[in-house]
Structure formats: C-alpha cells, structure tokens
C-alpha atoms as a PDB file:
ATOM      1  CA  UNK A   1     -11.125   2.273  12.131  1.00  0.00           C
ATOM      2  CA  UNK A   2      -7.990   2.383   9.505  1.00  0.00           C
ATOM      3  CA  UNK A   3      -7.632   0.178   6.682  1.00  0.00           C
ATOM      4  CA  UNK A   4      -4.343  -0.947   5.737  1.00  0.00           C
ATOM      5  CA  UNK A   5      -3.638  -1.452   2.057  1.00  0.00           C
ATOM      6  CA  UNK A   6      -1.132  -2.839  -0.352  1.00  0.00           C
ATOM      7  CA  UNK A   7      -0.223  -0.460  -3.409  1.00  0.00           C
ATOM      8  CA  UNK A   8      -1.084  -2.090  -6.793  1.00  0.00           C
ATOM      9  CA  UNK A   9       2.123  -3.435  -8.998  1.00  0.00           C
ATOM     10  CA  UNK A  10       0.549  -2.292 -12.170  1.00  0.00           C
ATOM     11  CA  UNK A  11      -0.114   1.791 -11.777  1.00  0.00           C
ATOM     12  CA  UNK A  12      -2.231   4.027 -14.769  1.00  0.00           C
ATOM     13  CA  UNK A  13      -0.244   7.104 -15.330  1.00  0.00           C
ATOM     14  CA  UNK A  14      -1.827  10.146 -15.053  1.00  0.00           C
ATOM     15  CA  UNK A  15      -3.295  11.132 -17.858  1.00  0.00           C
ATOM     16  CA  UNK A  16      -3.192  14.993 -17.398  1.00  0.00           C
ATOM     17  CA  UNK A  17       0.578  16.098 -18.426  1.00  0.00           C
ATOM     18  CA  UNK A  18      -0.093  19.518 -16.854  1.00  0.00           C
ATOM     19  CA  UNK A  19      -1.064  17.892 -13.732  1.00  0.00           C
ATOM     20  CA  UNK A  20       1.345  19.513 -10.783  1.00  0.00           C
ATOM     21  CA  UNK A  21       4.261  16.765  -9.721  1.00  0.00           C
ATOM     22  CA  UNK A  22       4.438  14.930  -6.568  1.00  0.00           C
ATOM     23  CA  UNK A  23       4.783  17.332  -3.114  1.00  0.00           C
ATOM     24  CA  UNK A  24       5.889  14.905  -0.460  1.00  0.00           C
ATOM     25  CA  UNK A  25       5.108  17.507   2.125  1.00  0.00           C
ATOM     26  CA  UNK A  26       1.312  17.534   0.605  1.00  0.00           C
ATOM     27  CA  UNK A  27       0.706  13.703   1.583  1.00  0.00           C
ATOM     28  CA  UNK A  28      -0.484  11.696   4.413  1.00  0.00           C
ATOM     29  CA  UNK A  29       1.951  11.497   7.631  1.00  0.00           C
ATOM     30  CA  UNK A  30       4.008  14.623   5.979  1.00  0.00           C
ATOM     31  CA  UNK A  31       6.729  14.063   8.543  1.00  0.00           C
ATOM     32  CA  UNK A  32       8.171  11.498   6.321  1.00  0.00           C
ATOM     33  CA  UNK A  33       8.818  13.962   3.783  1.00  0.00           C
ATOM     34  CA  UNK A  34      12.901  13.450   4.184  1.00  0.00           C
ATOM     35  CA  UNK A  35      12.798   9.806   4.296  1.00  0.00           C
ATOM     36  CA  UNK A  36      10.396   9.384   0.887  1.00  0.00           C
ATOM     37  CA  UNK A  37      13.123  11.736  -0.575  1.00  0.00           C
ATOM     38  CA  UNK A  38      15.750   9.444   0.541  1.00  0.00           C
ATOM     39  CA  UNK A  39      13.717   6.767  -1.383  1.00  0.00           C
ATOM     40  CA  UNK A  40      13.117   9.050  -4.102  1.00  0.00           C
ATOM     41  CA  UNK A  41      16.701  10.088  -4.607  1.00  0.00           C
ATOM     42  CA  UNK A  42      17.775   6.811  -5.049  1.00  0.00           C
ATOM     43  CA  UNK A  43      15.128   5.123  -7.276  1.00  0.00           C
ATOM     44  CA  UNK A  44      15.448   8.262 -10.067  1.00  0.00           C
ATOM     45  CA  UNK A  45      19.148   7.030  -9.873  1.00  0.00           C
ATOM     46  CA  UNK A  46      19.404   3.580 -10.188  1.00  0.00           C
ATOM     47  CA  UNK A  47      16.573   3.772 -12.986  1.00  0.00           C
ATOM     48  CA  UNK A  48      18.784   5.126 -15.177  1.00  0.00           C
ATOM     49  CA  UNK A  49      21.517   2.457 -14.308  1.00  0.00           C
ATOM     50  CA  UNK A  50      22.663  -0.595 -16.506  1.00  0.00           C
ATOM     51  CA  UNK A  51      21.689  -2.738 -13.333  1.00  0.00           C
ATOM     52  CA  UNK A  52      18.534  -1.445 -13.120  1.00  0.00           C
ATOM     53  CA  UNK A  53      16.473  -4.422 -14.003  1.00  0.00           C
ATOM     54  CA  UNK A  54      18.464  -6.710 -11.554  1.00  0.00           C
ATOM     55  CA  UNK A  55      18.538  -4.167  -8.553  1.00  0.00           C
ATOM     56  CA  UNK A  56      14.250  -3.431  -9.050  1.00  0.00           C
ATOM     57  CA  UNK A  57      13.890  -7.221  -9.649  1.00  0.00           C
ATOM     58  CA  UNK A  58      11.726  -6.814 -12.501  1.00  0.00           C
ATOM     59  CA  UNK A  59      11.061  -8.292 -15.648  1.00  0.00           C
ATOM     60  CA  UNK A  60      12.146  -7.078 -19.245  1.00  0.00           C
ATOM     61  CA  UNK A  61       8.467  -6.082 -20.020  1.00  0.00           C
ATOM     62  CA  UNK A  62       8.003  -3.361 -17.037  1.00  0.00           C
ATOM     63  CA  UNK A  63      11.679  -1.852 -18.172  1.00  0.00           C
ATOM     64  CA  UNK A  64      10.142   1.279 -19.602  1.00  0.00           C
ATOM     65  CA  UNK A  65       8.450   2.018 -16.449  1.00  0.00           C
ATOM     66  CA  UNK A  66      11.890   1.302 -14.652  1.00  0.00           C
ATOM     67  CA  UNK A  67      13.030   3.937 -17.290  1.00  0.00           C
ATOM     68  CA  UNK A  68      10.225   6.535 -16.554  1.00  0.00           C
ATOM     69  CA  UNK A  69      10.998   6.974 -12.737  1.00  0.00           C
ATOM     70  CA  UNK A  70      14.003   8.899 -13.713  1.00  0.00           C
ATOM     71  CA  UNK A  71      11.153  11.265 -14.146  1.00  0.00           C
ATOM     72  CA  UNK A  72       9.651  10.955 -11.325  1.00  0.00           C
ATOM     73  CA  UNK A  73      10.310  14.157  -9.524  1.00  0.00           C
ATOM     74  CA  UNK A  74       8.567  16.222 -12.294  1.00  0.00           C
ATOM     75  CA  UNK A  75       6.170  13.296 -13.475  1.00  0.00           C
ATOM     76  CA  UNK A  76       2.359  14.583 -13.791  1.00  0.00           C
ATOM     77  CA  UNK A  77       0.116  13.630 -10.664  1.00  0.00           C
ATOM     78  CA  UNK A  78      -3.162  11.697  -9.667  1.00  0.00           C
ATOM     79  CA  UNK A  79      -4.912  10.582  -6.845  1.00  0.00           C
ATOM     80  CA  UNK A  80      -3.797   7.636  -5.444  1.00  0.00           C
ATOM     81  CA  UNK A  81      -7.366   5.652  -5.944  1.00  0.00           C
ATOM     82  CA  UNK A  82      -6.731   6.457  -9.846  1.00  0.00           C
ATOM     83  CA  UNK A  83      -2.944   5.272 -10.166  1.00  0.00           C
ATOM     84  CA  UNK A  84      -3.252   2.064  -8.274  1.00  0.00           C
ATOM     85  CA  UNK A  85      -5.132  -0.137 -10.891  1.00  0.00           C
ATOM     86  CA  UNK A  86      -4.514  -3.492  -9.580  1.00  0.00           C
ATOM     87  CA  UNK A  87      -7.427  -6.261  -8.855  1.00  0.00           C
ATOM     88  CA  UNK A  88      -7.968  -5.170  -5.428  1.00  0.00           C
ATOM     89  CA  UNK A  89      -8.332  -1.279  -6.408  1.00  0.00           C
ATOM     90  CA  UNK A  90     -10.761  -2.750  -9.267  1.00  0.00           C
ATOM     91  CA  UNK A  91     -13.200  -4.757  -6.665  1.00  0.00           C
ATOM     92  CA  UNK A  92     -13.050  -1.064  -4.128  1.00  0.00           C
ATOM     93  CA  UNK A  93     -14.278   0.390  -7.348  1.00  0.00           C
ATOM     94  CA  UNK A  94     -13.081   3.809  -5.683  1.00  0.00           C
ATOM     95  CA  UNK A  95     -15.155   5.571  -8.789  1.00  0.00           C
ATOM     96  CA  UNK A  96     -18.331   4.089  -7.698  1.00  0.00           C
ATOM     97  CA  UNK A  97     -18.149   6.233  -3.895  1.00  0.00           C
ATOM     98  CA  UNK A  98     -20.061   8.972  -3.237  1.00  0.00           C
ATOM     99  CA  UNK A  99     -18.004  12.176  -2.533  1.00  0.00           C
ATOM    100  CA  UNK A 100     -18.975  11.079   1.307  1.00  0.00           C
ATOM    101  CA  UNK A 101     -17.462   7.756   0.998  1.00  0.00           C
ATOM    102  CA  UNK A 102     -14.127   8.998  -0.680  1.00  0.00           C
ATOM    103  CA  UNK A 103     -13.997  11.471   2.257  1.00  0.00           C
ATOM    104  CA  UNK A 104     -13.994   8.503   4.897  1.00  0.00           C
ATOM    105  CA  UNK A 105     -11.928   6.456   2.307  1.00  0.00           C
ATOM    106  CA  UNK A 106      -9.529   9.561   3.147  1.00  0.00           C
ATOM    107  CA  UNK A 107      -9.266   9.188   6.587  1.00  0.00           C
ATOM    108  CA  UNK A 108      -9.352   5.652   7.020  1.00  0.00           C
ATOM    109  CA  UNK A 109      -7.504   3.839   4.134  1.00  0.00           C
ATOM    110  CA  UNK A 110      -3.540   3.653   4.344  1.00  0.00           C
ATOM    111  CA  UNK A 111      -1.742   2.294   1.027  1.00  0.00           C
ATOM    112  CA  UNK A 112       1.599   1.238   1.572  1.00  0.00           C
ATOM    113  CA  UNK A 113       4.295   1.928  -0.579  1.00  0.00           C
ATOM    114  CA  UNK A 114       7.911   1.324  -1.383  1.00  0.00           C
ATOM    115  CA  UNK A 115       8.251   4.646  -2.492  1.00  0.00           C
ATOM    116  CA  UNK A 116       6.087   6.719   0.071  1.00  0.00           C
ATOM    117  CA  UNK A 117       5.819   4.660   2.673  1.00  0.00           C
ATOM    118  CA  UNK A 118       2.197   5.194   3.207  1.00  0.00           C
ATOM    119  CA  UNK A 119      -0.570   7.726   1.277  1.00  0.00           C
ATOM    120  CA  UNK A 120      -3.979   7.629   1.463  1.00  0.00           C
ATOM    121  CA  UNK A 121      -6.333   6.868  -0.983  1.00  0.00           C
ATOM    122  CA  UNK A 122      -6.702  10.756  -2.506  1.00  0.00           C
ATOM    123  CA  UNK A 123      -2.693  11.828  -1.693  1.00  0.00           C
ATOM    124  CA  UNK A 124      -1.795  12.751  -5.567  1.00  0.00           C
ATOM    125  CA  UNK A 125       0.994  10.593  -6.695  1.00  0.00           C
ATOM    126  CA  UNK A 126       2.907  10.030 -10.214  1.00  0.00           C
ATOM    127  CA  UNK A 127       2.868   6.122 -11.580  1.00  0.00           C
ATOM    128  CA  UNK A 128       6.027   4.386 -10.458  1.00  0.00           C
ATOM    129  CA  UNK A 129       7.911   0.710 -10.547  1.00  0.00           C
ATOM    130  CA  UNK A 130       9.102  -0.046  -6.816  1.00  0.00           C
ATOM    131  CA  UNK A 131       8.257  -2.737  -4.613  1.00  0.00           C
ATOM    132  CA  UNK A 132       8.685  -3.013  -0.921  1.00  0.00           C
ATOM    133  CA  UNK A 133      11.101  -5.476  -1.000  1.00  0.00           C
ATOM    134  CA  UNK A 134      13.889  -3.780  -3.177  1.00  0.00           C
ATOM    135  CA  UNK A 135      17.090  -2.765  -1.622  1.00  0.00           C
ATOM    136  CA  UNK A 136      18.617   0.427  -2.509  1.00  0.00           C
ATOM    137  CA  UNK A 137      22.267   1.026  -1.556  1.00  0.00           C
ATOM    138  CA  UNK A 138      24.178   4.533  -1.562  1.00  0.00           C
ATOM    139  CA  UNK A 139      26.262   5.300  -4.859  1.00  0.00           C
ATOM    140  CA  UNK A 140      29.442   3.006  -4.913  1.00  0.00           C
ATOM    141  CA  UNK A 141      27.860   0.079  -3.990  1.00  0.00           C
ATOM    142  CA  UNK A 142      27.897  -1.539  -7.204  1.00  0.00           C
ATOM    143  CA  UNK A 143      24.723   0.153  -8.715  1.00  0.00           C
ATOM    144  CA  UNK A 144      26.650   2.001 -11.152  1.00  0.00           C
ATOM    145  CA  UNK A 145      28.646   5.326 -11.481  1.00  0.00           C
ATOM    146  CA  UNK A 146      26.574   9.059 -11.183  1.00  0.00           C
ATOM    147  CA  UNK A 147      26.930  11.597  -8.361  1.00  0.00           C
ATOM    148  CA  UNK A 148      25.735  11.492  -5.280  1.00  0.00           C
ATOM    149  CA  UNK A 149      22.095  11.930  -4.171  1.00  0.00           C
ATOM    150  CA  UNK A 150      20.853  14.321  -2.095  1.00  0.00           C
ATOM    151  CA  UNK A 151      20.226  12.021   0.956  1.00  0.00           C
ATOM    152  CA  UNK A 152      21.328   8.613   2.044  1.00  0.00           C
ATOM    153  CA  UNK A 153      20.132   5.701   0.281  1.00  0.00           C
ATOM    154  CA  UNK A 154      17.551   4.158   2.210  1.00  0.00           C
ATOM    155  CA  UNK A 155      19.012   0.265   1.904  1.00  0.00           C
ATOM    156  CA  UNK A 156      16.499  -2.623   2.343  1.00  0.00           C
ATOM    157  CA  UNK A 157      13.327  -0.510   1.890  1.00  0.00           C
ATOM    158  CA  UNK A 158      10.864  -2.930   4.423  1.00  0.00           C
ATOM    159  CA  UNK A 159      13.399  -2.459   7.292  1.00  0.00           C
ATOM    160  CA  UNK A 160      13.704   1.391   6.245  1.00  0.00           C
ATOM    161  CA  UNK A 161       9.933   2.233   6.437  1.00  0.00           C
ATOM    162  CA  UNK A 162       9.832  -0.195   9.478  1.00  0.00           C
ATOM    163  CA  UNK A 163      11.770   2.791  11.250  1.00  0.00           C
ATOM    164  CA  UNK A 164      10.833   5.543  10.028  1.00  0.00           C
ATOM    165  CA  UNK A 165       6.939   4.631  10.270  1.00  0.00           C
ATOM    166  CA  UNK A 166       6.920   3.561  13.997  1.00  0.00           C
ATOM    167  CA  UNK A 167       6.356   6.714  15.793  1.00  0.00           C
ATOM    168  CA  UNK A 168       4.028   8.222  13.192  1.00  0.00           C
ATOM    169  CA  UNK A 169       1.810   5.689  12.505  1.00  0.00           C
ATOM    170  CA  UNK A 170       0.995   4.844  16.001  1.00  0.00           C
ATOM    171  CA  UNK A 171       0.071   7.906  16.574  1.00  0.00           C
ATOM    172  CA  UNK A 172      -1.897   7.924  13.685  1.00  0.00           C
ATOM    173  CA  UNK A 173      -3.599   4.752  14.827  1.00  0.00           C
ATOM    174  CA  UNK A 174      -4.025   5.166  18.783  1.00  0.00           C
ATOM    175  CA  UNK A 175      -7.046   2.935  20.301  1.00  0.00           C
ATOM    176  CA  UNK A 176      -8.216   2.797  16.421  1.00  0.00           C
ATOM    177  CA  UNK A 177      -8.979  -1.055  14.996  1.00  0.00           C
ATOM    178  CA  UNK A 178      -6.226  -1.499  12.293  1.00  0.00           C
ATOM    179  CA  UNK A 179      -8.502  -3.957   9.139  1.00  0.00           C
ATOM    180  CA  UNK A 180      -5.080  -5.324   7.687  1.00  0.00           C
ATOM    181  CA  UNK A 181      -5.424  -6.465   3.938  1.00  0.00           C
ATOM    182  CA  UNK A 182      -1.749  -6.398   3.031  1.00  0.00           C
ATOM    183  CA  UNK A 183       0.578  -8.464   1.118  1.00  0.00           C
ATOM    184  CA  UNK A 184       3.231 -10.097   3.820  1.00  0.00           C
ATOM    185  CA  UNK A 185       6.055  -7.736   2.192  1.00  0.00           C
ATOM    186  CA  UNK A 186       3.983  -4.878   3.017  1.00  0.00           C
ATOM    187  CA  UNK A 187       3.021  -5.944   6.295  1.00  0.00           C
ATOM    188  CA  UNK A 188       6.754  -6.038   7.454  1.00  0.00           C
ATOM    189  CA  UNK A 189       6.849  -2.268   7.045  1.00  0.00           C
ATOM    190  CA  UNK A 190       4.103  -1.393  10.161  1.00  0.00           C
ATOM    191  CA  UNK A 191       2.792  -4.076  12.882  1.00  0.00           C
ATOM    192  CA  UNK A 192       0.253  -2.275  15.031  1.00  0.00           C
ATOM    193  CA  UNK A 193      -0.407  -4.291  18.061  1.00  0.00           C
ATOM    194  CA  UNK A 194      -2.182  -7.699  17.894  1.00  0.00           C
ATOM    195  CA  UNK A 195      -5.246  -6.795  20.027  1.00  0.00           C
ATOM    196  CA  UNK A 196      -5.910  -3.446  17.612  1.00  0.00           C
ATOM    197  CA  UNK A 197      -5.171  -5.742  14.303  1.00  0.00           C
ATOM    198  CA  UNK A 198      -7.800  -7.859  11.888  1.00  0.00           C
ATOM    199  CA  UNK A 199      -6.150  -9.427   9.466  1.00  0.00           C
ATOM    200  CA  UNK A 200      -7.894 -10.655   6.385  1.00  0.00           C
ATOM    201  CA  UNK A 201      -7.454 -13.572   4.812  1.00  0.00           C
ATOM    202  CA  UNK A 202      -8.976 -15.344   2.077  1.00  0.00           C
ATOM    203  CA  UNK A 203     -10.014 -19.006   0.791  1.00  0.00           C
ATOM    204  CA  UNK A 204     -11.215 -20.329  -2.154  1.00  0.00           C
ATOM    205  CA  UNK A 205     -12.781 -24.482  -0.735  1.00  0.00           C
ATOM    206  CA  UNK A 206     -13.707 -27.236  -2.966  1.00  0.00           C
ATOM    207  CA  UNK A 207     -14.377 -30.516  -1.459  1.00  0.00           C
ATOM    208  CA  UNK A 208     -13.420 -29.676   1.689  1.00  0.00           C
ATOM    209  CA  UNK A 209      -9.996 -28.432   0.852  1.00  0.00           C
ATOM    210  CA  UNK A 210      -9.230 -24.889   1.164  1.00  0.00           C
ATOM    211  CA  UNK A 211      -6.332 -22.949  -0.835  1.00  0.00           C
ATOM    212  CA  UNK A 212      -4.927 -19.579  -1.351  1.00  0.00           C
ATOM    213  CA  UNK A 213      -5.581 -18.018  -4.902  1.00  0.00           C
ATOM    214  CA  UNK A 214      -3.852 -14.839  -4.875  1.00  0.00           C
ATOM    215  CA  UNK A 215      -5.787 -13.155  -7.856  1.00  0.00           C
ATOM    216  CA  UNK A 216      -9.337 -14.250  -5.986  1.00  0.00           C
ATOM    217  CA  UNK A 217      -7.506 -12.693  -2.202  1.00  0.00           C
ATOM    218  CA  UNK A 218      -6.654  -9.635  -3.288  1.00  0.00           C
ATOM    219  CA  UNK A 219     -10.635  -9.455  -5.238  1.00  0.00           C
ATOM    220  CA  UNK A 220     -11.987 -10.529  -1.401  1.00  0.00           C
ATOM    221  CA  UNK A 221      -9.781  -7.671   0.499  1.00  0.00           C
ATOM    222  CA  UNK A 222     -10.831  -4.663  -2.133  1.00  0.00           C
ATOM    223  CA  UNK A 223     -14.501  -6.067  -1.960  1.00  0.00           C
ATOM    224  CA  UNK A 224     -14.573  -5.986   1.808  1.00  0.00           C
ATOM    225  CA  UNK A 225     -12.694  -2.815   1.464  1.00  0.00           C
ATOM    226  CA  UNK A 226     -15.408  -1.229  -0.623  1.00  0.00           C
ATOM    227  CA  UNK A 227     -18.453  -2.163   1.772  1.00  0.00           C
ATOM    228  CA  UNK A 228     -16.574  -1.292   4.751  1.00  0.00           C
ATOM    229  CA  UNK A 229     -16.621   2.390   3.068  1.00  0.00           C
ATOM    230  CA  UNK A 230     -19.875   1.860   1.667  1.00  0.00           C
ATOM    231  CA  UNK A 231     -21.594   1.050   4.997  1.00  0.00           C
ATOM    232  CA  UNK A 232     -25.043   2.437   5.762  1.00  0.00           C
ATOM    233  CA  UNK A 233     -25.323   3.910   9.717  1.00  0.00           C
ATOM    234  CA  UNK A 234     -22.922   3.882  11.976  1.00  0.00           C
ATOM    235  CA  UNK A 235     -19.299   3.300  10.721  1.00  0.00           C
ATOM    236  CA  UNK A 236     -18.116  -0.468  11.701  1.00  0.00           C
ATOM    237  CA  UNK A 237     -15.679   0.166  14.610  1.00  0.00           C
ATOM    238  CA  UNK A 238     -15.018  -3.561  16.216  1.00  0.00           C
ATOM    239  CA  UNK A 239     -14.300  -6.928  14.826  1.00  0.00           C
ATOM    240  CA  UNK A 240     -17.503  -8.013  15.406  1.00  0.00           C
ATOM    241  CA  UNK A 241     -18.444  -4.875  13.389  1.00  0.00           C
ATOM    242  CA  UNK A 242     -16.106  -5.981  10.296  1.00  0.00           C
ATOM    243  CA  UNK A 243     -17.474 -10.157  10.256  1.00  0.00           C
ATOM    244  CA  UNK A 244     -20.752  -9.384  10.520  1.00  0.00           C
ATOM    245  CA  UNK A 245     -20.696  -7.016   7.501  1.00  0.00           C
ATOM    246  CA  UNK A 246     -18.171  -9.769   5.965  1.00  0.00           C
ATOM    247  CA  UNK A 247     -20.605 -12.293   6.762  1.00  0.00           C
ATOM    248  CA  UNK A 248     -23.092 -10.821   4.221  1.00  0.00           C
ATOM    249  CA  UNK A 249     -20.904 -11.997   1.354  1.00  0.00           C
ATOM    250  CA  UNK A 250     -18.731 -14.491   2.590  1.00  0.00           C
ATOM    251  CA  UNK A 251     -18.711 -17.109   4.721  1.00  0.00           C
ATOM    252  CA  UNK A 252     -16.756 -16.110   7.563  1.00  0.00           C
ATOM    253  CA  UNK A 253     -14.704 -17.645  10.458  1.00  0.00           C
ATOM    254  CA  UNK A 254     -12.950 -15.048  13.429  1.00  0.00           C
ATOM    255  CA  UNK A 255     -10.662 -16.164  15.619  1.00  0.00           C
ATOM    256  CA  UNK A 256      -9.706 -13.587  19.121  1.00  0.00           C
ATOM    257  CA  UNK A 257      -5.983 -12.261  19.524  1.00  0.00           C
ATOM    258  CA  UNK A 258      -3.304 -13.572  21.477  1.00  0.00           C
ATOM    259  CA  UNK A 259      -0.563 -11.722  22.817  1.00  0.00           C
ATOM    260  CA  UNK A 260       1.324 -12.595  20.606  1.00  0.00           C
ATOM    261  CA  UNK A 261      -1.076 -12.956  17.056  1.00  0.00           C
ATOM    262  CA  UNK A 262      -3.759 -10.356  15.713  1.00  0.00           C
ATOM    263  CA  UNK A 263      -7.706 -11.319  15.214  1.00  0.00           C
ATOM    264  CA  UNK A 264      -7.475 -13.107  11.784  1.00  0.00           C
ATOM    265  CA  UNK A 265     -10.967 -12.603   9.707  1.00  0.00           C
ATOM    266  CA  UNK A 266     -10.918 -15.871   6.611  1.00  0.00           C
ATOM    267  CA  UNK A 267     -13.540 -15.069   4.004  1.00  0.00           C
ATOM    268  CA  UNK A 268     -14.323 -18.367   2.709  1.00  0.00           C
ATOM    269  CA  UNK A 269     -15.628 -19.088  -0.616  1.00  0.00           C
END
C-alpha cells in the first residue's frame, strides 16, 4: 500500500545551518533529478524578481520566504516529516512513530510537491514557497530580466509533473492500493488507476447536513494517515483493510470503483 500526500503550505526551516543542502539525486524516484532542477532553476530565479509575488500567487506576508528560495540550492536540509508543518503533518504526528513505523512511513508515504514532484516522508529537503499550481515560464516571458537557467522552465507545474511522473510512479505503484489524501491541485499531478485508488474524503454533519471544512479534512487524512502507519499485525493492504481501521474513529461510508471513478472512503463526523 502507498499513501499519497499533499506537501504542507507552511514549512519549518531547518534548524541546523550546517545541515548538507538538498541532493536531488538522494530523493525518492531519483530519475527526476533533471526535471526538479528544471523546477529548481526557475523558482531561485523568479524569487528574486519584482514579479515575484504575482507569478508565486502569494500574499505580502509569505514574501520573505519567496525571498529565501533564491537560496535554495545551498539552503540547510531536513527530513521531509520535519519541514512540512501543516495540520495534516500535525495529526500524523510523524515524531510520535517508532523507528519501525518511520521505516514503513518511508516506503509507503509519497508527498507531492511543486518543487520535487514527489519525496517521501524522510527525503531531506530545505523549506520552500511553491505551490503546484504556479506556472513558471523560461526567461523573456515577462518574469523579469537575468540570464538564462540551466534548463528549461518547466511552465504550468501540474501539467509538468503530470509528464514527467507517469512512467516512474507506476512503476513505483504496480498492483499496490494507492490511499489518496491529496488536495485536487495535487491530485492533477499523478492519477493511478481507479480500481488501485481510495480516495479520502471528509465530512463534518450537523442536522443531517454534511459540509466540507478544509482545516477539519486535512486533520481526518493525517489522522488516518498516522494509524494506517501505526497499525498493529499485518499491514492494511485492501480497501476493506483501510475502512475497517477508519471505522474505529470515524464513521465511515465506501463506495466500489467504476471504470471510470476510484473507491472513495468519507470519514464522517
């Protein structure tokens, strides 16, 4: 079973300034090591651009992280688990898993990323501001004057990792059940196929209505998360495997694939 992730939009730098920087060939899948330098390449260089703010879509508030990835390829490192700070990453409580459970958090959890692509939960990363649903264009574009990177610009970053994941991740995934807790924007980047999917969704119901409350959906998807990793016995392998361990904290309707549509798992509160 893998474990698909969103990243976190608020990351905890590093706190170790001697820490080694990032070594794209070091992380998960390290045959996108040219295409999250591509991304790389152009992020350090439009962070340092007037337009900066507009072409990141951020707010005035996160500017001096927009600043600091002009750093990024000698920026100090961490695991990913300790970067990505977010409410989901608070309810997995990765510092509460024995050294056992972060070793199958390793192999099963897949964080996607504007800026890698994917890493794993223990890949060492720097902090960074970049979402999956920026475009970066190649110099001359209108993002400002400075020479030209390295490699091509990536352009609209969910179509670019939509490419240049395909073959790796499923291989990566084969016959394995994908338990998807993304964000839509990161979902775009990587559909595995509907009968090997679970999405998760979440509800919040009072009298009978149900609703989406973002800040209690991402809580459900790093709780479920953390007791999929924390599982006594046999690791959960099926669907049936994921509700019924769902079904000890939520209540929990599953409906089957289509051809067309992946099982969809609603925790219900």
């Amino acid at each position: 079973m893998l474990i698909f992730l969103p990243p976190s939009e608020g990351k905890t730098p590093p706190t170790d300034p001697g820490a080694p920087p990032v070594d794209l060939r070091k992380l998960t899948l390290p045959e996108l090591d040219q295409a999250r330098a591509s991304v790389m390449d152009a992020l350090i260089q439009v962070s340092g651009e007037d337009q900066a703010q507009q072409i990141l879509n951020v707010g005035k508030t996160v500017m001096p992280q927009v600043r600091a990835n002009a750093q990024l390829a000698s920026a100090p490192t961490a695991p990913a688990h300790e970067v990505y700070t977010g409410v989901l990453f608070e309810a997995l409580n990765p510092a509460g898993l024995t050294p056992e459970q972060l070793d199958r958090a390793s192999r099963q959890v897949l964080i996607f990323s504007g800026l890698f692509g994917v890493t794993s939960l223990t890949d060492r990363i720097p902090a960074y501001r970049l979402s999956m649903g920026v475009t970066l264009s190649a110099p001359g574009s209108g993002q400002g004057p400075g020479a030209a990177p390295a490699h091509p610009a990536p352009g609209r970053l969910g179509s670019f990792w939509k490419a240049a994941l395909g073959e790796p991740l499923a291989e990566r995934i084969g016959d394995q059940l994908v338990v998807d807790c993304r964000s839509s924007s990161y979902a775009q980047a990587h559909r595995p196929a509907p009968e090997r999917t679970l999405m998760v969704s979440s509800f919040t119901e009072r009298d009978g209505k149900r609703k989406v409350v973002t800040h209690f959906a991402k809580h459900a998807r790093g709780l479920l998360t953390g007791m999929l990793l924390r599982a006594q016995g046999p690791e959960p392998e099926t669907v049936d495997d994921v509700a019924e361990l769902a079904s000890q904290r939520w209540r929990v309707e599953l409906r089957p694939a289509t051809r067309s549509t992946p099982h969809q798992l609603d925790l219900i509160d």
